[in-house]
Protein backbone atom coordinates (compact mmCIF):
# COMPACT_ATOMS: atom_id res chain seq x y z
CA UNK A 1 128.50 -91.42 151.30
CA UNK A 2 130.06 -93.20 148.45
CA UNK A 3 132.18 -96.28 148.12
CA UNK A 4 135.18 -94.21 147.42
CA UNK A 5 135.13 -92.02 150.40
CA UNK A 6 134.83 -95.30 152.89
CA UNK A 7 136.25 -97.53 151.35
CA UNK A 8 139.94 -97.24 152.57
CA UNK A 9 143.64 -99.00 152.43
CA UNK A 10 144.69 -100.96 155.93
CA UNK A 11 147.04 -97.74 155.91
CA UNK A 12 144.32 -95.27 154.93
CA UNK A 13 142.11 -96.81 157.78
CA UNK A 14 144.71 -97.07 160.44
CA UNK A 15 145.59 -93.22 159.86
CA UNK A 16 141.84 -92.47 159.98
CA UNK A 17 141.06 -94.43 163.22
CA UNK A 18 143.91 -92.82 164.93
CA UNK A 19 142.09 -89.22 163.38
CA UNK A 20 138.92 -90.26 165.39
CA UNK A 21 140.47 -91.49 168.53
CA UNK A 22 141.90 -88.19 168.85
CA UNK A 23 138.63 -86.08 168.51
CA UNK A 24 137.64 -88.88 171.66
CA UNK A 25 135.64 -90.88 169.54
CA UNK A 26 135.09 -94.82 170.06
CA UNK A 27 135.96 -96.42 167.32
CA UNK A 28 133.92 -99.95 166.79
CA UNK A 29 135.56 -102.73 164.46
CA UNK A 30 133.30 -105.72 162.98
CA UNK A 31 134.06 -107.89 160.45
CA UNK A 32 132.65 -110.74 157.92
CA UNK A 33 131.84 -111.78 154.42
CA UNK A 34 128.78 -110.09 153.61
CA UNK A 35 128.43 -112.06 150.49
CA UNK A 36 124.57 -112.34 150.46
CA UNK A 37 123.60 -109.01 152.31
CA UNK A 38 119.82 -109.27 154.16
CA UNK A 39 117.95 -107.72 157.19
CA UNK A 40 120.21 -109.29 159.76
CA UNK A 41 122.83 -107.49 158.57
CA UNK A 42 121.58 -104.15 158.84
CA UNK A 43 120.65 -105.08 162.11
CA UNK A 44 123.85 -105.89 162.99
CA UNK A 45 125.63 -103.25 161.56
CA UNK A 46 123.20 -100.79 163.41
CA UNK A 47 123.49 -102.76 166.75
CA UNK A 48 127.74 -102.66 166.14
CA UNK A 49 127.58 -99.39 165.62
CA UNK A 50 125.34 -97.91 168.20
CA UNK A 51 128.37 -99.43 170.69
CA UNK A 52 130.74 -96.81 170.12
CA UNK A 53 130.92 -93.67 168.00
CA UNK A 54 132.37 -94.97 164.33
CA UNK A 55 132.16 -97.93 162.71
CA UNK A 56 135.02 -100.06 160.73
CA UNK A 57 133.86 -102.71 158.49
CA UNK A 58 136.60 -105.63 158.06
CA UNK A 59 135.67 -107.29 154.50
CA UNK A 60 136.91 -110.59 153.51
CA UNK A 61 138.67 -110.13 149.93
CA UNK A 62 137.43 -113.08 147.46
CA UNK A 63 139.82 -115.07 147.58
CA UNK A 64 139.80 -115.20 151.68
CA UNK A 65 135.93 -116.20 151.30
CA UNK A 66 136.55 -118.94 148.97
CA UNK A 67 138.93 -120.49 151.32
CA UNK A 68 137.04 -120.10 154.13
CA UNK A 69 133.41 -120.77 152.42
CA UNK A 70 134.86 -123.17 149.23
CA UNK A 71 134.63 -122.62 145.36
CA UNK A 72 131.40 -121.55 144.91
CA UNK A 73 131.68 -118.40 147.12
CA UNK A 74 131.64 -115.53 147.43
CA UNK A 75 128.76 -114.78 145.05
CA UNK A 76 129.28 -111.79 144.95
CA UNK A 77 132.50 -110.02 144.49
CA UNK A 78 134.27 -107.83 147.01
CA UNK A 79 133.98 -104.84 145.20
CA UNK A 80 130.06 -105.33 144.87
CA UNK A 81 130.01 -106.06 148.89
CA UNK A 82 131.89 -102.94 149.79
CA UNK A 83 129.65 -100.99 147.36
CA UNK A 84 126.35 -102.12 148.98
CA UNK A 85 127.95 -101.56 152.67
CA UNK A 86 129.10 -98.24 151.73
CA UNK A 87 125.46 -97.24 151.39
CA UNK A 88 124.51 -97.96 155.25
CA UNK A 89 124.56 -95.07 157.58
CA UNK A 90 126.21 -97.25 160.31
CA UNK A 91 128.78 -97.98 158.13
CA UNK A 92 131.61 -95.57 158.45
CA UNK A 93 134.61 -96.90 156.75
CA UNK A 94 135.52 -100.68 154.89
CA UNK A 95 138.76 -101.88 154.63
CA UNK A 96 139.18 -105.03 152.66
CA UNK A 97 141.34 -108.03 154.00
CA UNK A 98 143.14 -111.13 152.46
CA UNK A 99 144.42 -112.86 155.02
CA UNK A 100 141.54 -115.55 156.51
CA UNK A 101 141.39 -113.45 159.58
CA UNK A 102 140.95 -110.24 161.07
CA UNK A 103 144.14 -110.52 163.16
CA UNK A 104 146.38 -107.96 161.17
CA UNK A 105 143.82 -105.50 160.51
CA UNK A 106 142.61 -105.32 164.10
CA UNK A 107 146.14 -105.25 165.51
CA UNK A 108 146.84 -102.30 162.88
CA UNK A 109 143.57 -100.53 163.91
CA UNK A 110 143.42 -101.19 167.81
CA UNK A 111 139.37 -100.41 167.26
CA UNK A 112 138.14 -99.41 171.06
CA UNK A 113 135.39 -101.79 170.78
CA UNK A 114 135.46 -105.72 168.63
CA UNK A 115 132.27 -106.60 167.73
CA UNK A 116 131.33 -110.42 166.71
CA UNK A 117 128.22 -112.22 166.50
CA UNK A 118 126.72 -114.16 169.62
CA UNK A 119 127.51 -117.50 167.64
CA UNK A 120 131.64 -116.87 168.79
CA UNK A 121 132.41 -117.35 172.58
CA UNK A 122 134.95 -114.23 173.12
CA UNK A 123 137.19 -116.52 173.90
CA UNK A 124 137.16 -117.52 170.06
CA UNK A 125 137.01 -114.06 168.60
CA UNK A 126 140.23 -113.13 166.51
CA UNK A 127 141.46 -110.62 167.70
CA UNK A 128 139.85 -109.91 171.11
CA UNK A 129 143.35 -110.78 173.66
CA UNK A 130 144.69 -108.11 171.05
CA UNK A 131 141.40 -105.75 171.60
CA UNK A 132 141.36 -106.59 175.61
CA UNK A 133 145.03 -105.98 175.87
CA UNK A 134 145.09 -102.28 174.63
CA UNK A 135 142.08 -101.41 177.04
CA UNK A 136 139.16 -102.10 175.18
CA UNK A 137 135.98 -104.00 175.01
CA UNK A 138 134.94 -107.18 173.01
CA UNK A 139 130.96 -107.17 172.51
CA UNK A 140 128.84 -109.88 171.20
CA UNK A 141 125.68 -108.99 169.18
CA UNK A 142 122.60 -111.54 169.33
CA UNK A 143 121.73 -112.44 165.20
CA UNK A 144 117.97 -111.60 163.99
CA UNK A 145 116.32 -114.98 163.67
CA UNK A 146 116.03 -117.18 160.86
CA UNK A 147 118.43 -114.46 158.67
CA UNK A 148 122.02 -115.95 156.86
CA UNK A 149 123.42 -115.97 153.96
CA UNK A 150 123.13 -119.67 153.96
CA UNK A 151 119.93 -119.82 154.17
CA UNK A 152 119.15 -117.28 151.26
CA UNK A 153 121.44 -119.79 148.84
CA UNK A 154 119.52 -123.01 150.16
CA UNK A 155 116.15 -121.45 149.57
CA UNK A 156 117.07 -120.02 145.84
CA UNK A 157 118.42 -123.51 145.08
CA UNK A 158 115.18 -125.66 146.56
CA UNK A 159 113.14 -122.84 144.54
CA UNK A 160 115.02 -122.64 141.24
CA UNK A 161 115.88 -126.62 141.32
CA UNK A 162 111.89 -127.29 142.16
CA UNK A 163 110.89 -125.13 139.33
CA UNK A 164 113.32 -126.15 136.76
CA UNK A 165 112.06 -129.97 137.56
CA UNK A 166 108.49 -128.74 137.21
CA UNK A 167 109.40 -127.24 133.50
CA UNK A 168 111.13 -130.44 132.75
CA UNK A 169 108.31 -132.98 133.16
């Protein structure tokens, strides 16, 4: 499905949630930067999704990654993120936020299920007293090995900076 069909306004995506709760279906909310997308994020998209029935992706806008990661992120813009995201099956709908959290989104939404990665106690998760309170569930979802973001960046730099030393000697 294209970008434009998932990719929706807080609005857009509270009115569809509330379409799919309705028709009984679990609705699953995850969210993160996604500025470097790899294999562990596929794998946890799938994993996120298989815990319910539809899956809501909460993006970071840019300028909510640079505050969170610094200047020199996001790497790739929000748009480009979305686009990419839009392409996985688990994926069912994006909706971009701006604030450094989740909080407002996932209040709007009231997702049946919050998904997080096994790095965040649930007691840290934003958004999970909200999640908990409303009946639902707050799952944490292991991360495949060796796979981040920050890893990718370290291992272009050590590459690109070892090479361009090599040419310069």
């Amino acid at each position: 499905m294209p970008l434009k069909a998932k990719l929706l306004t807080p609005d857009a995506a509270t009115d569809t949630v509330k379409c799919w709760k309705l028709q009984g279906k679990k609705v699953v909310f995850t969210n993160g930067c996604f500025d470097i997308l790899h294999a562990g994020h596929v794998q946890y998209l799938e994993k996120a999704k298989a815990s319910g029935d539809m899956l809501v992706v909460g993006v970071n806008s840019d300028a909510s990654v640079k505050r969170l990661k610094g200047n020199d992120r996001p790497l790739v813009p929000a748009i480009d993120r979305c686009t990419v995201l839009a392409a996985f099956e688990a994926v069912d709908a994006i909706v971009i936020f701006d604030e450094d959290t989740p909080a407002e989104i996932i209040e709007k939404l009231l997702p049946d299920i919050l998904v997080k990665g096994a790095d965040w106690p649930i007691d840290n998760i934003v958004g999970a007293k909200t999640v908990l309170a409303h009946g639902g569930e707050v799952k944490t979802i292991e991360f495949l090995e060796g796979r981040s973001t920050t890893s990718i960046i370290e291992r272009i730099i050590a590459v690109y900076c070892d090479n361009k030393k090599k040419a310069d000697r």
